[in-house]
PDB file of N, CA and C in Angstrom:
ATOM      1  N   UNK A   1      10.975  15.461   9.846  1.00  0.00           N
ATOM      2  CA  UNK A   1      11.842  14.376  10.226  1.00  0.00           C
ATOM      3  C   UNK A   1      11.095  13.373  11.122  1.00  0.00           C
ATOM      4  N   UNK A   2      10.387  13.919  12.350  1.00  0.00           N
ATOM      5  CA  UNK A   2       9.672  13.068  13.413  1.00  0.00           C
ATOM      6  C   UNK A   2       8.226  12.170  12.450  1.00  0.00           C
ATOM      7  N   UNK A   3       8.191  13.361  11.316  1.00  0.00           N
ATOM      8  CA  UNK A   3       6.890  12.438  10.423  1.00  0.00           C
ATOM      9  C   UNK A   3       7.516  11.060  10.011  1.00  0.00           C
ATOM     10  N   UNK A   4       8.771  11.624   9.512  1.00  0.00           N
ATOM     11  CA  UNK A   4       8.867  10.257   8.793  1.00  0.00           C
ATOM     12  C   UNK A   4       9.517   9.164   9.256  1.00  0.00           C
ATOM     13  N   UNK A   5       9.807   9.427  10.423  1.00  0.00           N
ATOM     14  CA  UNK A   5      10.012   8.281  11.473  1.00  0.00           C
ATOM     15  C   UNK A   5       8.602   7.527  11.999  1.00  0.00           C
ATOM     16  N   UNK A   6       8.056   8.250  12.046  1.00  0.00           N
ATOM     17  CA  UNK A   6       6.449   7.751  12.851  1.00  0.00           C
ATOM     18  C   UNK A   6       6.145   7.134  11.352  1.00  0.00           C
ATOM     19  N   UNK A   7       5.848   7.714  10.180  1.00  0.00           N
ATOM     20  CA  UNK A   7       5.767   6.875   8.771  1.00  0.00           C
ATOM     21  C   UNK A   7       6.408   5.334   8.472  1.00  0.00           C
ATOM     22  N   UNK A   8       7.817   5.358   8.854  1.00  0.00           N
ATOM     23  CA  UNK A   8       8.459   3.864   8.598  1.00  0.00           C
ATOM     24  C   UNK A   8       7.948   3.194   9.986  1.00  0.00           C
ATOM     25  N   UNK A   9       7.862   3.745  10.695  1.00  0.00           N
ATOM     26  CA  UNK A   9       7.308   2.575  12.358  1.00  0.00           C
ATOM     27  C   UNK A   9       6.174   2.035  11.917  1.00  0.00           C
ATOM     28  N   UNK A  10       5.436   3.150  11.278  1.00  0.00           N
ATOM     29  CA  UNK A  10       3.842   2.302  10.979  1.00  0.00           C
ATOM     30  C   UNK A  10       3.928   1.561   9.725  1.00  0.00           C
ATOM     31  N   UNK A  11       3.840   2.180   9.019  1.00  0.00           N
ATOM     32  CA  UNK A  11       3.816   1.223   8.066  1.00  0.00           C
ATOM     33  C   UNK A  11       5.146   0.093   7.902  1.00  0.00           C
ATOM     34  N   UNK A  12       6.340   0.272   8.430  1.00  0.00           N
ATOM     35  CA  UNK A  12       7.063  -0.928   9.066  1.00  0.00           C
ATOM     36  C   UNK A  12       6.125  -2.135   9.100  1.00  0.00           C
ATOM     37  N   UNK A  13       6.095  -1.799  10.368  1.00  0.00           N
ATOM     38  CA  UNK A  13       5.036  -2.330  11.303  1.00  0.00           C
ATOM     39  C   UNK A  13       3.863  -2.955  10.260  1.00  0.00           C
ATOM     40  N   UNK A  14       3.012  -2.537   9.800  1.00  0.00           N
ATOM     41  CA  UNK A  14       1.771  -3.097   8.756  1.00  0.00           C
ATOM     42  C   UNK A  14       2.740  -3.976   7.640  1.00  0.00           C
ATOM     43  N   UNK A  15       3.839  -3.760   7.381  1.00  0.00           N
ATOM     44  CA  UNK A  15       4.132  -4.518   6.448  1.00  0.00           C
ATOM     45  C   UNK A  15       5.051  -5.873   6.567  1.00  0.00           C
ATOM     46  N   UNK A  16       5.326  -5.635   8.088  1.00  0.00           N
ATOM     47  CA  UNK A  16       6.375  -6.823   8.502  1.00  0.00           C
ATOM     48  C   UNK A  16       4.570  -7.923   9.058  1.00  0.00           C
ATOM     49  N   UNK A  17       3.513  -7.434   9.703  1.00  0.00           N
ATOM     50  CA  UNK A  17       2.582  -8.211  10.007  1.00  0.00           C
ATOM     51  C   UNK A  17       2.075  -8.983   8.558  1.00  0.00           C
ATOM     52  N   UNK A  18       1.790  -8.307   7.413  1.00  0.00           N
ATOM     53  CA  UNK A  18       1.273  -9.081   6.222  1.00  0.00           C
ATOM     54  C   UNK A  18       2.400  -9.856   5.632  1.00  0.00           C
ATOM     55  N   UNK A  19       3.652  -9.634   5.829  1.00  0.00           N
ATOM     56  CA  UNK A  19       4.815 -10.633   5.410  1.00  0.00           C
ATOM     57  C   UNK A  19       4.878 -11.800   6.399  1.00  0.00           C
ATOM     58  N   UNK A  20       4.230 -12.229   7.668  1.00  0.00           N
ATOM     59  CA  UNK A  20       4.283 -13.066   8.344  1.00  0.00           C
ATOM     60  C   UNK A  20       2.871 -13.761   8.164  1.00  0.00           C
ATOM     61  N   UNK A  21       1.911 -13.179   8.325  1.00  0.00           N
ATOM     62  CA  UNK A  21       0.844 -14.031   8.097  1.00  0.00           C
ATOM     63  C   UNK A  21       0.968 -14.263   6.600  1.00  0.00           C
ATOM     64  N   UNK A  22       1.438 -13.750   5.298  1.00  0.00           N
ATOM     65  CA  UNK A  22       1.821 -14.255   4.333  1.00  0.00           C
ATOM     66  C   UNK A  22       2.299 -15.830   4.300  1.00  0.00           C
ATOM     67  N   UNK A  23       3.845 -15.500   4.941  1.00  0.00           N
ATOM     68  CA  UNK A  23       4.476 -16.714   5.018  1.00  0.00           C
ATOM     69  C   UNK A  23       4.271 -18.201   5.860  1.00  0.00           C
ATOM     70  N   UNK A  24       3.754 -17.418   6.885  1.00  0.00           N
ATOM     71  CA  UNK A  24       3.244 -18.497   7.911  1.00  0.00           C
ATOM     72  C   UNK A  24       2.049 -18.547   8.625  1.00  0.00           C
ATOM     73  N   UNK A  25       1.216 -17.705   8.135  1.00  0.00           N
ATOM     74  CA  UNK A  25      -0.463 -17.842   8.568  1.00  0.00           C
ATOM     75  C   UNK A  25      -1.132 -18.774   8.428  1.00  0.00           C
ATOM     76  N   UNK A  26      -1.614 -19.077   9.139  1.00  0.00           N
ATOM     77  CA  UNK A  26      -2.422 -20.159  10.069  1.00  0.00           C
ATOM     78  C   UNK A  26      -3.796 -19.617   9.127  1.00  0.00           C
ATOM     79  N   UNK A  27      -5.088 -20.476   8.587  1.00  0.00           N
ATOM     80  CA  UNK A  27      -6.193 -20.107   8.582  1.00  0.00           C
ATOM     81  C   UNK A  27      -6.895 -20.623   9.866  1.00  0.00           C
ATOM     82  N   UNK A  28      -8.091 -19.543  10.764  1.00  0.00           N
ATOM     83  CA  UNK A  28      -8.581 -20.288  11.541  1.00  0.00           C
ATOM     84  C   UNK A  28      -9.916 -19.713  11.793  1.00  0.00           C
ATOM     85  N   UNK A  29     -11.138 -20.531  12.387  1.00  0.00           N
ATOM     86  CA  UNK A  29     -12.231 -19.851  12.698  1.00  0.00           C
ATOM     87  C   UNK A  29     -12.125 -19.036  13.778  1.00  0.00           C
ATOM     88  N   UNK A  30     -13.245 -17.676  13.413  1.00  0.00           N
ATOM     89  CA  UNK A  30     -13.275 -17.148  14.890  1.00  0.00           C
ATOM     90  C   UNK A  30     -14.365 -16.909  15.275  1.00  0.00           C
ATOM     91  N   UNK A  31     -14.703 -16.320  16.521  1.00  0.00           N
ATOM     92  CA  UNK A  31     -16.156 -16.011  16.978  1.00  0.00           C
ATOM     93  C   UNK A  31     -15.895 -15.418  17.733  1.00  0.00           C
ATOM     94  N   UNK A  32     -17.268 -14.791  17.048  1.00  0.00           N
ATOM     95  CA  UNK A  32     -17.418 -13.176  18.254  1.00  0.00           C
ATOM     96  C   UNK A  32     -17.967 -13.246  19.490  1.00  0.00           C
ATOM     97  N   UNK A  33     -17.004 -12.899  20.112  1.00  0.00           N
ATOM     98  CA  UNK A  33     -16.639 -13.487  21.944  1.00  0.00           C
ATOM     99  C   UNK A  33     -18.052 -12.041  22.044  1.00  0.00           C
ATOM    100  N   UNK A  34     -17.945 -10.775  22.045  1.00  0.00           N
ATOM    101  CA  UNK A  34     -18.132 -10.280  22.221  1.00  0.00           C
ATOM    102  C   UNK A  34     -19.023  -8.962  21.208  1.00  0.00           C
ATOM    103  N   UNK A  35     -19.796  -8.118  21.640  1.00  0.00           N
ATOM    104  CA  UNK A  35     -19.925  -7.150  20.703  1.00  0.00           C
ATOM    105  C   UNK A  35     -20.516  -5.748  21.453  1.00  0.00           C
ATOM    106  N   UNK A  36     -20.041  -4.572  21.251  1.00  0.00           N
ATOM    107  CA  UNK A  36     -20.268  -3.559  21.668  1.00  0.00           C
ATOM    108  C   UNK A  36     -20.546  -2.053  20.733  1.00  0.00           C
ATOM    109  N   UNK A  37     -20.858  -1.157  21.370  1.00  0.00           N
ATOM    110  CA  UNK A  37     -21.469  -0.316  20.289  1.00  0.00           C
ATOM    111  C   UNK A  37     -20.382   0.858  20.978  1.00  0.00           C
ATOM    112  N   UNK A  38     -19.170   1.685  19.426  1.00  0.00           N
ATOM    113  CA  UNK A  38     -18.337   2.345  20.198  1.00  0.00           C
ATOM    114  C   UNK A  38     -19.158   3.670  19.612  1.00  0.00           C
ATOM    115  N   UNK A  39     -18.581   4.671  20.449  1.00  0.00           N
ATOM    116  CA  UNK A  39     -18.865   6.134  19.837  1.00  0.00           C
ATOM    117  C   UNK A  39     -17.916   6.832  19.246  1.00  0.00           C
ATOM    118  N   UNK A  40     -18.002   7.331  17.933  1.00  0.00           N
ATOM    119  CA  UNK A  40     -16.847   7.865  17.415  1.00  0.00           C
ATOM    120  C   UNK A  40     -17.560   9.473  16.694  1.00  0.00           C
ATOM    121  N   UNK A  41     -17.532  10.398  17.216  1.00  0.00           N
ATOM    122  CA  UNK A  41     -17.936  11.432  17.063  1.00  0.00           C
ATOM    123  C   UNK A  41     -19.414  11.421  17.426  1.00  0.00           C
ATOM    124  N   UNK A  42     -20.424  11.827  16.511  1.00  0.00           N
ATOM    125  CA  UNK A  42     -21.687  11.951  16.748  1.00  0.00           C
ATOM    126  C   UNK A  42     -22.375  10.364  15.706  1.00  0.00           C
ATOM    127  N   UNK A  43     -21.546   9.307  15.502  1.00  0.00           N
ATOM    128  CA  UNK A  43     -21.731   8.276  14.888  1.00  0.00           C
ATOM    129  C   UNK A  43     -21.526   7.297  16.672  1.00  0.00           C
ATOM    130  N   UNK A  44     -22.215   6.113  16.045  1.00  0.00           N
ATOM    131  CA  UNK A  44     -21.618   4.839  16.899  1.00  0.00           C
ATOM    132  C   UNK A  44     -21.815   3.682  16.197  1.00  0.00           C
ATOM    133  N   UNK A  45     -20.470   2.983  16.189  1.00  0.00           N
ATOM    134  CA  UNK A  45     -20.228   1.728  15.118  1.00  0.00           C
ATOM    135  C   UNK A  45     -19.982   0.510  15.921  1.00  0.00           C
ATOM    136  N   UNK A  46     -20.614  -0.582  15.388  1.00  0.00           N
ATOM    137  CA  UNK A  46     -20.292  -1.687  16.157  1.00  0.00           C
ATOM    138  C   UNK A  46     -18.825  -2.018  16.428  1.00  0.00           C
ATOM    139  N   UNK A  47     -18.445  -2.581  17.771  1.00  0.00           N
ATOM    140  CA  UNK A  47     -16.992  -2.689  17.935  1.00  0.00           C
ATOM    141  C   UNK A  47     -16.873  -4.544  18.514  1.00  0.00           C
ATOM    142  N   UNK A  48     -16.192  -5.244  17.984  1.00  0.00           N
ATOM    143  CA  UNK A  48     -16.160  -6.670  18.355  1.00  0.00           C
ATOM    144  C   UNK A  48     -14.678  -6.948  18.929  1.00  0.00           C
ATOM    145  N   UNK A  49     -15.030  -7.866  19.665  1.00  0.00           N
ATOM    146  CA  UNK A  49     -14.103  -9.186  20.669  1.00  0.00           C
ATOM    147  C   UNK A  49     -13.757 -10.387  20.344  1.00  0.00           C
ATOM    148  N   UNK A  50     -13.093 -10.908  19.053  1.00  0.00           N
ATOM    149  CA  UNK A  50     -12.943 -12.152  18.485  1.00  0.00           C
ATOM    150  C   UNK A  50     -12.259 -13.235  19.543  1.00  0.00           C
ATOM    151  N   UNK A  51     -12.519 -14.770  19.326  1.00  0.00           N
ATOM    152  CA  UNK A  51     -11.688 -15.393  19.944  1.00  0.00           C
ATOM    153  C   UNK A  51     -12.140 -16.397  18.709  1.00  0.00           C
ATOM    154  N   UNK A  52     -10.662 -17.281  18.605  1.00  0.00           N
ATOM    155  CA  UNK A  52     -10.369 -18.445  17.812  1.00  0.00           C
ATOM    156  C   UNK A  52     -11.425 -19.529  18.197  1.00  0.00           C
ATOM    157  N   UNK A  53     -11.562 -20.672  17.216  1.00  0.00           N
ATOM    158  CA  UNK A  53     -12.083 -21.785  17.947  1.00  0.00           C
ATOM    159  C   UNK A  53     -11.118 -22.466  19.079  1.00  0.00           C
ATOM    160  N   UNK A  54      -9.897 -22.554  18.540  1.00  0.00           N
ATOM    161  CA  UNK A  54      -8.660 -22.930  19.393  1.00  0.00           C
ATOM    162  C   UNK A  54      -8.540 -22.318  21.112  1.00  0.00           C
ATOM    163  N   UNK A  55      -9.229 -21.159  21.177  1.00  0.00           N
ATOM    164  CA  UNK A  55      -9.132 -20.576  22.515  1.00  0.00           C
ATOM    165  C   UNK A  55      -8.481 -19.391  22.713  1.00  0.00           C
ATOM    166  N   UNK A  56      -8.057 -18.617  21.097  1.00  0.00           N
ATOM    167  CA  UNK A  56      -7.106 -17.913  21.915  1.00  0.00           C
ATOM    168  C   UNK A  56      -7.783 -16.365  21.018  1.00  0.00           C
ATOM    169  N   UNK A  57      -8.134 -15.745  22.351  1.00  0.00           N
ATOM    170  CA  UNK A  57      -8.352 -14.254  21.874  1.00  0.00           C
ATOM    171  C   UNK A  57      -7.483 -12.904  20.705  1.00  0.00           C
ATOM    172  N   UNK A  58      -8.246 -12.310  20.148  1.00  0.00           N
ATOM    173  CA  UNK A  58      -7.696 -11.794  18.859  1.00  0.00           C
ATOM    174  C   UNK A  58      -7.275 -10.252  19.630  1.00  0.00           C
ATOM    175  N   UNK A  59      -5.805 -10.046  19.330  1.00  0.00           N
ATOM    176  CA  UNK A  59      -5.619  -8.685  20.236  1.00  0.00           C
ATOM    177  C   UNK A  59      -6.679  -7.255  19.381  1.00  0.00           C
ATOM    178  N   UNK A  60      -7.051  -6.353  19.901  1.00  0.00           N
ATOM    179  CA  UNK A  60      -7.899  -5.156  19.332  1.00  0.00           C
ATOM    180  C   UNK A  60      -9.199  -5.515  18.868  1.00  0.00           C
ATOM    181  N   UNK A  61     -10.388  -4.114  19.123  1.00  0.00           N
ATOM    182  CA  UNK A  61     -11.361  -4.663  19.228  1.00  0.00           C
ATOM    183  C   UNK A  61     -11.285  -4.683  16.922  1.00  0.00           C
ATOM    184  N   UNK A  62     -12.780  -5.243  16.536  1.00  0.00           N
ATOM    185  CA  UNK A  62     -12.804  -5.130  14.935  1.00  0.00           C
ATOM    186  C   UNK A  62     -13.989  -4.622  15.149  1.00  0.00           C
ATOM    187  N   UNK A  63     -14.341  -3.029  13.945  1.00  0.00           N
ATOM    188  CA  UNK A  63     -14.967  -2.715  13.442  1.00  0.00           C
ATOM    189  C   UNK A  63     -15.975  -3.321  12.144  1.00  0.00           C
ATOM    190  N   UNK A  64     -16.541  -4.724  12.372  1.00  0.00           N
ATOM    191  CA  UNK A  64     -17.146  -5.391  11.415  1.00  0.00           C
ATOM    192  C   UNK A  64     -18.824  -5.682  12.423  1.00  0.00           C
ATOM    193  N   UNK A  65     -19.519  -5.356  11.610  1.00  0.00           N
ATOM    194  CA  UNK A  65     -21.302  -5.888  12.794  1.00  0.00           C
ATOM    195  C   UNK A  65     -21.720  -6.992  12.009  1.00  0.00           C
ATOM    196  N   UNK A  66     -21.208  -8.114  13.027  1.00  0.00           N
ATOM    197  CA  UNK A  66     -21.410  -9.457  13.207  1.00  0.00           C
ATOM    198  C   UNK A  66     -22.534  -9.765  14.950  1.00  0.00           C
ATOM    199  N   UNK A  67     -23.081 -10.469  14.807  1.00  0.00           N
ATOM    200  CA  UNK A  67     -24.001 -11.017  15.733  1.00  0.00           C
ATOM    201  C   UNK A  67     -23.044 -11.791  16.772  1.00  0.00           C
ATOM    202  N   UNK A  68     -23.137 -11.598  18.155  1.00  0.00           N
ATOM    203  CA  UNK A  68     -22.082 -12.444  19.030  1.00  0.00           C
ATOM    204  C   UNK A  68     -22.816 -14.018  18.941  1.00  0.00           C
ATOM    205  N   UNK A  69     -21.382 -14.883  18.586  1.00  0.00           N
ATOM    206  CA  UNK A  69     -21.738 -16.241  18.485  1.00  0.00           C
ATOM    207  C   UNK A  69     -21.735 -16.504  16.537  1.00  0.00           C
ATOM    208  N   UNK A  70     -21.379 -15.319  15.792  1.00  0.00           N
ATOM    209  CA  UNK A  70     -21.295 -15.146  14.298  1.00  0.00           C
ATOM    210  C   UNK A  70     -19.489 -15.989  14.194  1.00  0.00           C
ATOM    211  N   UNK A  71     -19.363 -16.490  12.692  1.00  0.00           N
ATOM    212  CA  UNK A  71     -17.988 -17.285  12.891  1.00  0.00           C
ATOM    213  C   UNK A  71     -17.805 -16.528  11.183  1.00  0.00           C
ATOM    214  N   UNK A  72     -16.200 -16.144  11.454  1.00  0.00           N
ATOM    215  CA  UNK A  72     -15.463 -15.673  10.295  1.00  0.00           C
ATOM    216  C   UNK A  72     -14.044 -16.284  10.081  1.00  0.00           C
ATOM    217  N   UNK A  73     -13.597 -16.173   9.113  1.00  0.00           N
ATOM    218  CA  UNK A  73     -12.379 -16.846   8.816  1.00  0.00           C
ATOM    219  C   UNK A  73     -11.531 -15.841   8.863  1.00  0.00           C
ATOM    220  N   UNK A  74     -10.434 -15.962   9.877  1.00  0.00           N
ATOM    221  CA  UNK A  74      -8.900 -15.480  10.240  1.00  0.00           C
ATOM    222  C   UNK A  74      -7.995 -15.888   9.785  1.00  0.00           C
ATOM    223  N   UNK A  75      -6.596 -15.095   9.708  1.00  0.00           N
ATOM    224  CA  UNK A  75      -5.557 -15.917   9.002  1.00  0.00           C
ATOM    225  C   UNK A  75      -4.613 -15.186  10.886  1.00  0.00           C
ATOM    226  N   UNK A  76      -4.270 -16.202  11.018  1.00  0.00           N
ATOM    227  CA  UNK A  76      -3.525 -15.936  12.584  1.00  0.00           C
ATOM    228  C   UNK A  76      -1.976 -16.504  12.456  1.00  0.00           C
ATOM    229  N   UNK A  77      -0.933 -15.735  12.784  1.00  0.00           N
ATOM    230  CA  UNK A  77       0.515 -15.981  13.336  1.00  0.00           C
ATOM    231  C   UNK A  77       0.416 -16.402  14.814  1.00  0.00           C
ATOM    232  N   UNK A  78       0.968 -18.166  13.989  1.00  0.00           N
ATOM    233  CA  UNK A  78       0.881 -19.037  15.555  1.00  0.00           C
ATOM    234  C   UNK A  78       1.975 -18.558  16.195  1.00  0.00           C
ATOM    235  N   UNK A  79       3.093 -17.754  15.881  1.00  0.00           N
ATOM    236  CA  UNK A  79       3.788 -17.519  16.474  1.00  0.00           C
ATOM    237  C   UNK A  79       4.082 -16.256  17.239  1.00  0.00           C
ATOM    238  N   UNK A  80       3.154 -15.122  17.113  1.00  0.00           N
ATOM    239  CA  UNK A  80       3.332 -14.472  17.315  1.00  0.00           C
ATOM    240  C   UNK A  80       1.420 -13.391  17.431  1.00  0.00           C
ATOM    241  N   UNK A  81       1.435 -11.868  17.504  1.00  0.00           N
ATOM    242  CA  UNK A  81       0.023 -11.434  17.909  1.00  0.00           C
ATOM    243  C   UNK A  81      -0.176 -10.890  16.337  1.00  0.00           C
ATOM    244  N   UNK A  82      -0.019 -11.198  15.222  1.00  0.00           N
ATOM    245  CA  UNK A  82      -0.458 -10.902  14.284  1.00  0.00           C
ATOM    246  C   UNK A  82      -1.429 -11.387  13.504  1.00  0.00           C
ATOM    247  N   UNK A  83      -2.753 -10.844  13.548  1.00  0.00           N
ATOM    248  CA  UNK A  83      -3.769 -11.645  12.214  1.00  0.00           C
ATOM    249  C   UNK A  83      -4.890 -10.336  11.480  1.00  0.00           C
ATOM    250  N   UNK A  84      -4.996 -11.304  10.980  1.00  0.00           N
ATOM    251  CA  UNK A  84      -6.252 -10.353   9.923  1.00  0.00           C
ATOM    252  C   UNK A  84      -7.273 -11.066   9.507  1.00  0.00           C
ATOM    253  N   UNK A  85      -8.440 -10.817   9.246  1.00  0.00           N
ATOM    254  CA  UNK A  85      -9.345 -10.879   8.852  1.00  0.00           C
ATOM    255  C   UNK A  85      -9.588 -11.676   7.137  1.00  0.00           C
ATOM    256  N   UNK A  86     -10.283 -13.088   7.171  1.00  0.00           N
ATOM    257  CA  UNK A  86     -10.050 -13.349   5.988  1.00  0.00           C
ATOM    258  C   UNK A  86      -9.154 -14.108   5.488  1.00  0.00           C
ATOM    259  N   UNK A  87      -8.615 -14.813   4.383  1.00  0.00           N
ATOM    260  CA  UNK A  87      -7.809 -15.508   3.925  1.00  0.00           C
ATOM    261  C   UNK A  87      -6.243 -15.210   3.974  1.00  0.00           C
ATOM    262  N   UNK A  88      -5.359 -15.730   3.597  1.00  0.00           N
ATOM    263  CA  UNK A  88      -3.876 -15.515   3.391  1.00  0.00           C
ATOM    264  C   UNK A  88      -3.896 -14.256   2.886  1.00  0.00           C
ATOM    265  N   UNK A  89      -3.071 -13.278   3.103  1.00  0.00           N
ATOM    266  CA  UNK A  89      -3.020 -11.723   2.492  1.00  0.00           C
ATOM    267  C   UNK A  89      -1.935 -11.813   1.358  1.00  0.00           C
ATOM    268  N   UNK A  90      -1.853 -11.049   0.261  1.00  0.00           N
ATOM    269  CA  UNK A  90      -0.768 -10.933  -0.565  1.00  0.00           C
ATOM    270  C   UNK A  90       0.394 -11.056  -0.219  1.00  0.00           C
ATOM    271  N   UNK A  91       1.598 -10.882  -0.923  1.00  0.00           N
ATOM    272  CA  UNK A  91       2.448 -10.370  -0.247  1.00  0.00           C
ATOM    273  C   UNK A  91       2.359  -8.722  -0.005  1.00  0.00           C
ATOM    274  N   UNK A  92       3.628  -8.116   0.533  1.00  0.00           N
ATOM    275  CA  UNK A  92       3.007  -7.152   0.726  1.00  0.00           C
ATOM    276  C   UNK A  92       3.949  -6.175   0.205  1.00  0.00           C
ATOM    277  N   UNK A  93       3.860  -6.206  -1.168  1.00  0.00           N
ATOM    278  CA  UNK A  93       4.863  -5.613  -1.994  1.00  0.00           C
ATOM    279  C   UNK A  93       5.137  -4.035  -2.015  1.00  0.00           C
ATOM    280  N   UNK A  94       3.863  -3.343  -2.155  1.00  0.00           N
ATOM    281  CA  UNK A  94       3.635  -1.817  -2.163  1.00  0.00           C
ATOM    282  C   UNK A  94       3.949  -1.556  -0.795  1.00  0.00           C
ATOM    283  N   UNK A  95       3.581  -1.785   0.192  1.00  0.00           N
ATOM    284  CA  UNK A  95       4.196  -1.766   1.852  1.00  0.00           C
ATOM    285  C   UNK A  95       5.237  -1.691   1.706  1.00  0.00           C
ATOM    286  N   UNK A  96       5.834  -2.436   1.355  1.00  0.00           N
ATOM    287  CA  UNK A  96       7.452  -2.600   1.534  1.00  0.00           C
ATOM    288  C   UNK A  96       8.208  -1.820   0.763  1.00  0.00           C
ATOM    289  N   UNK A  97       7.701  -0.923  -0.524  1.00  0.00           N
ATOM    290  CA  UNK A  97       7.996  -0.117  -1.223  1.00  0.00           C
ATOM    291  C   UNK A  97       7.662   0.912  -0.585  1.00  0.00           C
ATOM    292  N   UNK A  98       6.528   1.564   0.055  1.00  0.00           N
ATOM    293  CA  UNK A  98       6.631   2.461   0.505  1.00  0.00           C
ATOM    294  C   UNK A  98       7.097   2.951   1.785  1.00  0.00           C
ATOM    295  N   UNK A  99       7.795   1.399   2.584  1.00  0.00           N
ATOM    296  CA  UNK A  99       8.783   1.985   4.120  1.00  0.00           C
ATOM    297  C   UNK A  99       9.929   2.070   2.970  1.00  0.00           C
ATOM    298  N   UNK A 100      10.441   2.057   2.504  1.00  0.00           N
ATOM    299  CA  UNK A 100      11.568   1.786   1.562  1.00  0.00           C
ATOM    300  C   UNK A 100      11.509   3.346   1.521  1.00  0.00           C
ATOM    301  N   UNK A 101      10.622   3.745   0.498  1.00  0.00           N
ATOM    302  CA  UNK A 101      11.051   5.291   0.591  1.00  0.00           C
ATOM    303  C   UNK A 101      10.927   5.882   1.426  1.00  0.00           C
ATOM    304  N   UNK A 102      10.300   5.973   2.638  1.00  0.00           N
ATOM    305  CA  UNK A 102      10.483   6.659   3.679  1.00  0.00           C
ATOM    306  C   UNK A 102      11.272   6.479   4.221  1.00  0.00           C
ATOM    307  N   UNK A 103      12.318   5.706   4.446  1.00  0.00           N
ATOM    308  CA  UNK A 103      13.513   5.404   4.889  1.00  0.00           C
ATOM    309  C   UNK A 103      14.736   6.325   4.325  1.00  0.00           C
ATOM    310  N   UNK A 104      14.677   6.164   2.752  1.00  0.00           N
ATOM    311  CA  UNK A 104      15.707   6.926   2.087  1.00  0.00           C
ATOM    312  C   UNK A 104      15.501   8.239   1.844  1.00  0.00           C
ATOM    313  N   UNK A 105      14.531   8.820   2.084  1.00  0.00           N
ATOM    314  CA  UNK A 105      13.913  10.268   2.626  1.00  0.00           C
ATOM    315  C   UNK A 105      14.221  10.699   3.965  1.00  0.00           C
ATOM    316  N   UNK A 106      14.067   9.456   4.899  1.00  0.00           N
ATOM    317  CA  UNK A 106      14.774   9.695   6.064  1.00  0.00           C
ATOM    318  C   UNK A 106      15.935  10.120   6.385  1.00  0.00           C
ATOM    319  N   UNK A 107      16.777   9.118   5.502  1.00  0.00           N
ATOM    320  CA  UNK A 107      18.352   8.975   5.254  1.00  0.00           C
ATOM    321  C   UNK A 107      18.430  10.774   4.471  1.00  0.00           C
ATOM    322  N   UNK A 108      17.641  10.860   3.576  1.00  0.00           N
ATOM    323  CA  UNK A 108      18.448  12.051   2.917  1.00  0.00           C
ATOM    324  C   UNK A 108      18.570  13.088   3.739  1.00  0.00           C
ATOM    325  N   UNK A 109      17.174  13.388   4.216  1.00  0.00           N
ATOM    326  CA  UNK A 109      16.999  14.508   5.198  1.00  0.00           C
ATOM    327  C   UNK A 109      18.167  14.618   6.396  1.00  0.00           C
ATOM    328  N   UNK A 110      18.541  13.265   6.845  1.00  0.00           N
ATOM    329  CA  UNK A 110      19.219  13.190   7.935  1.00  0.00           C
ATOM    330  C   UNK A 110      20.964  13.664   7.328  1.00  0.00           C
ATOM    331  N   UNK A 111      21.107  13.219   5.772  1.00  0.00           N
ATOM    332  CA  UNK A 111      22.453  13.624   5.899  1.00  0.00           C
ATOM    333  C   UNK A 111      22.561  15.003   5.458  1.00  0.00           C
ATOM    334  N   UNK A 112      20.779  15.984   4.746  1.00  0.00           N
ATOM    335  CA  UNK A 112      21.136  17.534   4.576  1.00  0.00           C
ATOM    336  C   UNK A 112      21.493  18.115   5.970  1.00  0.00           C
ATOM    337  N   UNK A 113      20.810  17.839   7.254  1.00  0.00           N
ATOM    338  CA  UNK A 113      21.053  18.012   8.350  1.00  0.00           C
ATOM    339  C   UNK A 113      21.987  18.180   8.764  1.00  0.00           C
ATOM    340  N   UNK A 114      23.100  16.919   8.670  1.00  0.00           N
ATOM    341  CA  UNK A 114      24.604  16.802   9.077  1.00  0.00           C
ATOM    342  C   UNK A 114      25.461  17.565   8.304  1.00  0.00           C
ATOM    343  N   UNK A 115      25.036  17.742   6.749  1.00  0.00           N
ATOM    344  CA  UNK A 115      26.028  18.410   6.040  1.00  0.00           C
ATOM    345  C   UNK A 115      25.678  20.307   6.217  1.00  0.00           C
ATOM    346  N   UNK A 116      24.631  20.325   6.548  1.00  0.00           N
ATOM    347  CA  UNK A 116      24.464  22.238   7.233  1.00  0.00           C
ATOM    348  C   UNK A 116      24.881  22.231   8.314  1.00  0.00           C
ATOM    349  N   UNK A 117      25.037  21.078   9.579  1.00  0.00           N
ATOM    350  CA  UNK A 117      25.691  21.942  10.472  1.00  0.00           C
ATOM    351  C   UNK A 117      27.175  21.489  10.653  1.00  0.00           C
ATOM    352  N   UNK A 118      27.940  21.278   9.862  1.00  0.00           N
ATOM    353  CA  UNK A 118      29.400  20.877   9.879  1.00  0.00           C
ATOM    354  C   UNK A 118      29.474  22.171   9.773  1.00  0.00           C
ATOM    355  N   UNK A 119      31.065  22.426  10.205  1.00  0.00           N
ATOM    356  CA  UNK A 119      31.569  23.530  10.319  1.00  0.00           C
ATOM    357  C   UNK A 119      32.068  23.906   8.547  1.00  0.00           C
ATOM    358  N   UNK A 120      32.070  25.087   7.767  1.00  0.00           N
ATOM    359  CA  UNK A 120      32.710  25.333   6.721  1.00  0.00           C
ATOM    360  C   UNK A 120      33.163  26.078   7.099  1.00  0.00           C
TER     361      UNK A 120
END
């Protein structure tokens, strides 16, 4: 049950961000404010600090090894902290199909639940 709550939050979540930069994404340059080397087990992968030309910093670091002062194309929600990497994204059809079923999996589970512990 707690899976598939944490399942529709995330991918929720991933699919309400590509339906906004869909609809209303901004293309914009960015540059790497920053660049650092993370450790992730017995590996270490470059970890970057984007900021817009506009001024405005990209929330989370990106796993891409770019040179600081390197420029890539963003698609950014002026309205909000959502972007990605790259051009306008699809829509985000399979996303939205798959919180869909986790939802009504949710729903089912939740009403076998209610219907075992009613009183018979």
């Amino acid at each position: 049950m707690a899976l598939t709550a944490v399942g529709v939050a995330v991918l929720g979540g991933i699919t309400w961000d590509r339906h906004v930069l869909h609809d209303r994404g901004r293309e914009e340059v960015a540059v790497v404010a920053q660049r650092t080397m993370a450790e992730g087990g017995s590996a270490t992968s470059p970890s970057l600090r984007l900021r817009t030309e506009a001024g405005r910093d990209l929330p989370g670091p990106v796993t891409m090894d770019l040179a600081v002062g390197a420029r890539l194309t963003v698609m950014v929600d002026p309205g909000g902290p959502a972007w990605s990497p790259g051009g306008r994204p699809d829509r985000p059809l399979w996303q939205a199909v798959g919180t869909g079923a986790l939802l009504l999996i949710q729903a089912a589970l939740l009403l076998r639940i209610s219907l075992r512990r009613s009183p018979g």
